[in-house]
Protein backbone atom coordinates (compact mmCIF):
# COMPACT_ATOMS: atom_id res chain seq x y z
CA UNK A 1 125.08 57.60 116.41
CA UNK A 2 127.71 58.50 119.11
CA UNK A 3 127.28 56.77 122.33
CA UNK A 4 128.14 59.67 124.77
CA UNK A 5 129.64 58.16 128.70
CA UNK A 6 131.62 59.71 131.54
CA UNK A 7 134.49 57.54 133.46
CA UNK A 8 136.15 57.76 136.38
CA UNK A 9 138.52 56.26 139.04
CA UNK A 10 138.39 56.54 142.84
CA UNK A 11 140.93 55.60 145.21
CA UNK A 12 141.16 55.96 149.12
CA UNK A 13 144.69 56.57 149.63
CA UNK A 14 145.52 56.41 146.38
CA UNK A 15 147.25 53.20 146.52
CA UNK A 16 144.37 52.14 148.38
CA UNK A 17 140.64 50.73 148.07
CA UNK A 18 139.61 51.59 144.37
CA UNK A 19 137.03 51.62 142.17
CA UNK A 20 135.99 52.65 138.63
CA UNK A 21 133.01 53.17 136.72
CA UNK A 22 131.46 54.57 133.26
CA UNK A 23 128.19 55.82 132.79
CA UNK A 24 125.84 56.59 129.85
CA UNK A 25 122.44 56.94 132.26
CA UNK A 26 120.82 54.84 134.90
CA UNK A 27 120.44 51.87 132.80
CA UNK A 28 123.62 51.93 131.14
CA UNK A 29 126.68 52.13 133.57
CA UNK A 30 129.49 49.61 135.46
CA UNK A 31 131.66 49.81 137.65
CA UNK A 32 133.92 47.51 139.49
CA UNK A 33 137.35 47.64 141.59
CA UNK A 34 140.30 46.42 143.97
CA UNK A 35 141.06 46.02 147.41
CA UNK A 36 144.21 47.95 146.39
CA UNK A 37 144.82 50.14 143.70
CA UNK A 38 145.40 54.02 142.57
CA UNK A 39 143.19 56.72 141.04
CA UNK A 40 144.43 56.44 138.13
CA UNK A 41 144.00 52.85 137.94
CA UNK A 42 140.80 53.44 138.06
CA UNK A 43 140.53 55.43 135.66
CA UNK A 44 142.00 53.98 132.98
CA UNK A 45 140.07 50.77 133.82
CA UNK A 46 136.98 53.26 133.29
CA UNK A 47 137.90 53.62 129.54
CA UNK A 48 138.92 50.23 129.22
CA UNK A 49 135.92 48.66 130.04
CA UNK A 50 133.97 50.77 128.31
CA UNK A 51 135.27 49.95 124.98
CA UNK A 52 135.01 46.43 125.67
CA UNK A 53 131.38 47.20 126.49
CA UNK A 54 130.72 48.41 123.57
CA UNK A 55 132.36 46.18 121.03
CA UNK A 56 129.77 44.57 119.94
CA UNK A 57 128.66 48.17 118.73
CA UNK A 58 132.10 49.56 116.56
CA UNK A 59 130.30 51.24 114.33
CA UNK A 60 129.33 53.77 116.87
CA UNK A 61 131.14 56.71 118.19
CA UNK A 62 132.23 56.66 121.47
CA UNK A 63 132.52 60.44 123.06
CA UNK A 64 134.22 59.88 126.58
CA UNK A 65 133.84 62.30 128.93
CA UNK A 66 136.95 62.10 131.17
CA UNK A 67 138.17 64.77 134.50
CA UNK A 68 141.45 63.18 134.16
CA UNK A 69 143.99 64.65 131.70
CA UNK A 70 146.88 61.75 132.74
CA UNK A 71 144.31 59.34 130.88
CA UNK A 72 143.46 61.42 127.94
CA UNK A 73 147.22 62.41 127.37
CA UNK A 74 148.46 58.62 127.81
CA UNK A 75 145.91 57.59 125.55
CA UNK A 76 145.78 60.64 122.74
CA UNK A 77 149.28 62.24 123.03
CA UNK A 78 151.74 59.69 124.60
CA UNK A 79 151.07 56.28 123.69
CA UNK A 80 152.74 55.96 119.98
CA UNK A 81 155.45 57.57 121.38
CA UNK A 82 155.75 54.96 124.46
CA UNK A 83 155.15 51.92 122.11
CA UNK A 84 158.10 52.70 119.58
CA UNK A 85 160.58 52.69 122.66
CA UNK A 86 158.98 49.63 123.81
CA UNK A 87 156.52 50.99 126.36
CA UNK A 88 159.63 53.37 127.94
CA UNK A 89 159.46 57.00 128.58
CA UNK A 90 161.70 59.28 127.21
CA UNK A 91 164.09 58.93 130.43
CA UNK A 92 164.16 55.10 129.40
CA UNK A 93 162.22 54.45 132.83
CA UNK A 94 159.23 51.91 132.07
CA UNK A 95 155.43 53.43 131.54
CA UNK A 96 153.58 53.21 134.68
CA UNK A 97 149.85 51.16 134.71
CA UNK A 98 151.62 49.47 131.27
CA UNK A 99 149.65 46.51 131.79
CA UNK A 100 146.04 48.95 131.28
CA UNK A 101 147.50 51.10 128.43
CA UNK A 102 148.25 47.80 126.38
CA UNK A 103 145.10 46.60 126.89
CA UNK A 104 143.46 49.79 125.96
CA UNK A 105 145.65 49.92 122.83
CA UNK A 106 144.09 46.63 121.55
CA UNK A 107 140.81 47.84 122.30
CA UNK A 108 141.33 50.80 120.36
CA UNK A 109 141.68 49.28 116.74
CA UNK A 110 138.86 49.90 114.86
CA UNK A 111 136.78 51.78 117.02
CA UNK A 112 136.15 55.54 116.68
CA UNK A 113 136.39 57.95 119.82
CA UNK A 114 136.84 61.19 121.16
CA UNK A 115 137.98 62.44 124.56
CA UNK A 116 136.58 65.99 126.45
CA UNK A 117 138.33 66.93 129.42
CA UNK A 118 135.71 67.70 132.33
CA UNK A 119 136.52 69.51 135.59
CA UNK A 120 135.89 66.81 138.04
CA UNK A 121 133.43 67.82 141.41
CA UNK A 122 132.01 71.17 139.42
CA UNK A 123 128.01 69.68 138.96
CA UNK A 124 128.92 67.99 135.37
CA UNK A 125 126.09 65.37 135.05
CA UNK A 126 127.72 62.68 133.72
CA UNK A 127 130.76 63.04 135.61
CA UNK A 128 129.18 63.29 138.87
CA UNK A 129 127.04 59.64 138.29
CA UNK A 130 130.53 58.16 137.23
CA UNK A 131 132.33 59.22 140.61
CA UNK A 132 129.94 58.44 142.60
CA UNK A 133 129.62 55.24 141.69
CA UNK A 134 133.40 54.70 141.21
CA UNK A 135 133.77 55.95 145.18
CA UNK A 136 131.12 53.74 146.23
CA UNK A 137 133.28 50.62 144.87
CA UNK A 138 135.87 51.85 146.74
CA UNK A 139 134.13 52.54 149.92
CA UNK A 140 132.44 48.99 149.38
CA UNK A 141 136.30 47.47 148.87
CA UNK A 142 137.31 49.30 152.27
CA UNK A 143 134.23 48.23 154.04
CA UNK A 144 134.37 44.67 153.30
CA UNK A 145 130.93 44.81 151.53
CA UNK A 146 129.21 44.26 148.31
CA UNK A 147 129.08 46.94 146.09
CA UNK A 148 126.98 47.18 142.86
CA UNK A 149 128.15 46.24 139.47
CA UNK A 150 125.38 48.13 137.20
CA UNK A 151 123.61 47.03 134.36
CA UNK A 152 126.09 46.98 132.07
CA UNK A 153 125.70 47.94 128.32
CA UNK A 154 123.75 46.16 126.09
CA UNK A 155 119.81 46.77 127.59
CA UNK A 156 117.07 47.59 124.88
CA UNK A 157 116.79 50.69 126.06
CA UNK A 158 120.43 51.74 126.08
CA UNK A 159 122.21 53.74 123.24
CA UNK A 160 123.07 52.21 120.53
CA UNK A 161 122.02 48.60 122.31
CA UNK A 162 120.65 45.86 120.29
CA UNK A 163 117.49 43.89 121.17
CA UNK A 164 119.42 41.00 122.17
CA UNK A 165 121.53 43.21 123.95
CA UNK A 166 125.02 41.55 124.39
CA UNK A 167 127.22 42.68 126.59
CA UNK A 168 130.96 42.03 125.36
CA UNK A 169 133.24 43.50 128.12
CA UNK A 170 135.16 39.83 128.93
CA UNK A 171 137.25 42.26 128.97
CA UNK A 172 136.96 44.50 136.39
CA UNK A 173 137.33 39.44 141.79
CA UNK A 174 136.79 32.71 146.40
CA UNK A 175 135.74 29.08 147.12
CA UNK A 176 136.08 27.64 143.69
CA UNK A 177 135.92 30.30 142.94
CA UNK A 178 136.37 30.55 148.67
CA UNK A 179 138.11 32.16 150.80
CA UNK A 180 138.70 29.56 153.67
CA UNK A 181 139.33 26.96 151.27
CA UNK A 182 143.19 27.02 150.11
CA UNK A 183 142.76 25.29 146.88
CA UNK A 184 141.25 28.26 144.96
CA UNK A 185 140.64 31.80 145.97
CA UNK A 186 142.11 32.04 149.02
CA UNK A 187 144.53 34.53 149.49
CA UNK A 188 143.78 38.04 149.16
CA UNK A 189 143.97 40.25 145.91
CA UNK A 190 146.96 42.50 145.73
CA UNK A 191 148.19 41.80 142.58
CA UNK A 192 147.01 44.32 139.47
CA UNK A 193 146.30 42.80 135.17
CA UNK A 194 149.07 40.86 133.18
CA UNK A 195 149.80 41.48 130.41
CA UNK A 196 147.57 38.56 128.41
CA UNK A 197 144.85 39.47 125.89
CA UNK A 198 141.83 37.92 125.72
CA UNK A 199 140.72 35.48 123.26
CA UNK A 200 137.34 34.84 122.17
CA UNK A 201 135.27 32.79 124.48
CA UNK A 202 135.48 29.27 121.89
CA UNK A 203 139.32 28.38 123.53
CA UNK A 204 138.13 24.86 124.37
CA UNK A 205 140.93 22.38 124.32
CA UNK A 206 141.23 20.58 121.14
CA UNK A 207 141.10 16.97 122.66
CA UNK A 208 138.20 18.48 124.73
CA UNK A 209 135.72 17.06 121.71
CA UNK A 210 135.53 13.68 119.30
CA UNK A 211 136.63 15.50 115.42
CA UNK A 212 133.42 16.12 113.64
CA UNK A 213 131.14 16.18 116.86
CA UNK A 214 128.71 19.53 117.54
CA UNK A 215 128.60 19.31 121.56
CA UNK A 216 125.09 20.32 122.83
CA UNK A 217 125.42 23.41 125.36
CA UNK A 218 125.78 20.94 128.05
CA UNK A 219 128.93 19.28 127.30
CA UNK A 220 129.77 22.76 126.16
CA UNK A 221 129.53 24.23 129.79
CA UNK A 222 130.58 21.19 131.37
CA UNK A 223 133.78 21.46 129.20
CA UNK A 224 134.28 25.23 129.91
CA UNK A 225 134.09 24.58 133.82
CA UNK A 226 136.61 21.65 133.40
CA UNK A 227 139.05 24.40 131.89
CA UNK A 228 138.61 26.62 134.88
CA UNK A 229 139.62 24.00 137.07
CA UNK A 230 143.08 23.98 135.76
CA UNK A 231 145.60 26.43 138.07
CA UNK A 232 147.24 27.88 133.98
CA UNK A 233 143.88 29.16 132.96
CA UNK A 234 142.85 30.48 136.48
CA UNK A 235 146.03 32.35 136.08
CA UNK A 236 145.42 33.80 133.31
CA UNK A 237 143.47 37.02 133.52
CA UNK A 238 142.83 37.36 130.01
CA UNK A 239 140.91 33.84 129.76
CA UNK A 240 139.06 34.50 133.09
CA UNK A 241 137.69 38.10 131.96
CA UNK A 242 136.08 35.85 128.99
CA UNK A 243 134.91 33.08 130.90
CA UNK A 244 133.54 35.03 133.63
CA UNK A 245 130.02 37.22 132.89
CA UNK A 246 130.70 40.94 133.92
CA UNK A 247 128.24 40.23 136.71
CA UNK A 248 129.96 37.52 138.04
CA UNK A 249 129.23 36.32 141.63
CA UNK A 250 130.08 33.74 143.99
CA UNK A 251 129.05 33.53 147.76
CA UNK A 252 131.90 31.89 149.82
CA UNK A 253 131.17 29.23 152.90
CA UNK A 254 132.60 32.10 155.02
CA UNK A 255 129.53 34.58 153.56
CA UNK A 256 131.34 36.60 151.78
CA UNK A 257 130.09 38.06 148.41
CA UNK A 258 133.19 38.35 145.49
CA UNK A 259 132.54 39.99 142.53
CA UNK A 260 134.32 39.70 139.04
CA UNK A 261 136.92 41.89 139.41
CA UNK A 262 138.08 40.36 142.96
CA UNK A 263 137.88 36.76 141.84
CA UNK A 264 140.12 38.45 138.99
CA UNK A 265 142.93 39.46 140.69
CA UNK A 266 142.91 36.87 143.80
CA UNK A 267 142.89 33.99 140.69
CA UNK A 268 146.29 35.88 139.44
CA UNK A 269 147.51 35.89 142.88
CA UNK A 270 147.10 32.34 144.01
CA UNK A 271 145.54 30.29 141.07
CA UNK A 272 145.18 26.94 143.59
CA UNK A 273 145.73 23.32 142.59
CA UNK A 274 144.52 20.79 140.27
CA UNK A 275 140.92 19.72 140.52
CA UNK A 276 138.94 17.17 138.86
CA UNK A 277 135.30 17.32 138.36
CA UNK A 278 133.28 14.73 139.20
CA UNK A 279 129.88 15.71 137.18
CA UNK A 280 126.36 15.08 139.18
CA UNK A 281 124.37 17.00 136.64
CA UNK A 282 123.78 19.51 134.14
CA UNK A 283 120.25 21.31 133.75
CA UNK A 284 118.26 23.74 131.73
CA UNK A 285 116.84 25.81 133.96
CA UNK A 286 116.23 28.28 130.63
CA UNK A 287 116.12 28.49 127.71
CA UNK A 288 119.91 30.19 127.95
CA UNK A 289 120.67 29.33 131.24
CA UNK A 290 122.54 25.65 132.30
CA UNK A 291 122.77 24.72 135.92
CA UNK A 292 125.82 22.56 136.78
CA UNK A 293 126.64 20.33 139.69
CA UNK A 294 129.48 18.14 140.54
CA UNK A 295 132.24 17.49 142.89
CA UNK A 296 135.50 18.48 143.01
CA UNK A 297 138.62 16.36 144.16
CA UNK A 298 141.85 18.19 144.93
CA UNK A 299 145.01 17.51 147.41
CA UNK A 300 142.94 19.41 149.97
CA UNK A 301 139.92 16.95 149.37
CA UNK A 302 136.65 17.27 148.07
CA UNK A 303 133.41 19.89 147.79
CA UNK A 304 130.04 19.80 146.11
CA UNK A 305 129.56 22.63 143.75
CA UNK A 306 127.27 24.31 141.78
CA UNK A 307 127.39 27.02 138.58
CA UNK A 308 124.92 28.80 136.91
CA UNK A 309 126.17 29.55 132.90
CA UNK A 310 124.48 31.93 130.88
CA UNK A 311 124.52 32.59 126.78
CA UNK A 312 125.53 35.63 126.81
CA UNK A 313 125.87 37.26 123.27
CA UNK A 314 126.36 33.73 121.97
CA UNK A 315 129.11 32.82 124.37
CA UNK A 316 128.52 30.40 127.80
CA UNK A 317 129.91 32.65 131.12
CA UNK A 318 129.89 31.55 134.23
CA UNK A 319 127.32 33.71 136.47
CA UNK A 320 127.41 32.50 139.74
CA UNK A 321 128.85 29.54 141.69
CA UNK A 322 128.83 28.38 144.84
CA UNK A 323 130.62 25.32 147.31
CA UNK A 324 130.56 23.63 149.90
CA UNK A 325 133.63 21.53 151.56
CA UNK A 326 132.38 17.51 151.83
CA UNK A 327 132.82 15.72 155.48
């Protein structure tokens, strides 16, 4: 079966507010963004997270429909080329957006594809659903406001989707994860991906279990949000994009709403201090779902907090969290 999707990148001012989305239909599509970034950014972000949304499906096709010929050159023509010089153009200058092409590299291993150049803004279907959603990231970025995320792939009902429908993308931003509070998120996002590659989602730390023990999905989650308290793994973009769900929220004490993809790149940015958790509880509130609450201590004192962790395609993400600075 070939899994047939449009993507696109959107930037206003290109650097500037941007987004990016792929789309298969109206139940299969993301998108996600930047406060600052360029169009083509986006767009290779677009076929980026597309492959890692569907690699839990290699053994489809993927047919990418794609308006921009800089991505399907850099990706089809230029990049064996680019990695023998060690990611230099033929001038010896470095490759622009390296960070995104290495990524995409990776993701490429395995998986069969095909690109078709589209004329972007002539009535093409596909391509119209992916820019509009891509610009409406980007408008959402410049307005201060949410914007939406999609369903992801992975539903029953989309192509190629299983009934348990994983999503895999790991691999597009606080409190603990807000923005008044200086000892996480709190500085804005201006910085773009590293260069670090995403493990699996098992990276626990060795001493975080006895030898021989089989930690219930409690201690498992508990465990995982110890790890994100630590300033090295909050810096590292890789590990976030796994231990983040691609639908990632968290509502700030100030109000606002950050997605994935902003939590992303403000954690790069300013990764915070140390924080210990003090652990009140940890719930089943589903069968797949664990609610956690604790307190955290840090040099800039302490909050209540709580996550929500879902088992997502056999891995624990964290969903959505929330906290509130202590008196």
């Amino acid at each position: 079966m070939t899994i047939t999707a449009a993507a696109d990148g959107s930037a206003l001012g290109n650097p500037g507010p941007a987004g990016w989305a792929w789309y298969v239909n109206d139940d299969c599509w993301r998108a996600g963004g930047w406060p600052h970034g360029t169009n083509n950014q986006g767009e290779l972000m677009a076929v980026l997270d597309l492959f890692r949304a569907t690699a839990h499906v290699p053994q489809e096709d993927l047919h990418i429909l794609c308006d921009s010929q800089y991505v399907i050159n850099c990706i089809t023509k230029w990049m064996p080329g680019w990695k023998r010089k060690g990611w230099r153009k033929a001038d010896g200058k470095p490759v622009l957006n390296v960070d995104l092409l290495k990524d995409i590299d990776r993701e490429l291993v395995g998986r069969k594809y095909t690109f078709e150049w589209v004329r972007g803004h002539a009535g093409h279907d596909l391509n119209e659903a992916a820019d509009e959603r891509a610009r409406a990231v980007a408008l959402a970025y410049q307005q201060g406001i949410a914007a939406r995320s999609g369903p992801g792939f992975g539903r029953a009902d989309a192509p190629g989707a299983s009934a348990a429908g994983a999503d895999s993308d790991e691999t597009g931003e606080p409190d603990f994860f807000s923005e008044p509070e200086p000892d996480l998120f709190s500085r804005p996002e201006t910085d773009f991906f590293s260069e670090r590659e995403p493990d699996l989602f098992s990276e626990l730390e060795a001493d975080a279990f006895a030898p021989g023990s089989d930690p219930s999905p409690e201690e498992t989650v508990e465990a995982l949000e110890r790890e994100l308290l630590r300033p090295d793994v909050r810096s590292d973009i890789g590990r976030i994009g796994v231990l983040l769900h691609p639908e990632f929220m968290e509502i700030g004490s100030s109000g606002r709403v950050w997605t994935r993809d902003a939590m992303m790149m403000s954690l790069e940015e300013s990764p915070g201090s140390p924080m210990e958790l003090e652990l009140i509880g940890a719930e089943r509130i589903g069968a797949d779902t664990i609610l956690l609450t604790y307190r955290s201590h840090s040099r800039d004192g302490a909050a209540l907090r709580s996550s929500v962790w879902v088992l997502d395609g056999g891995q624990w993400r964290l969903r959505f969290h929330q906290g509130t600075p202590e008196a």
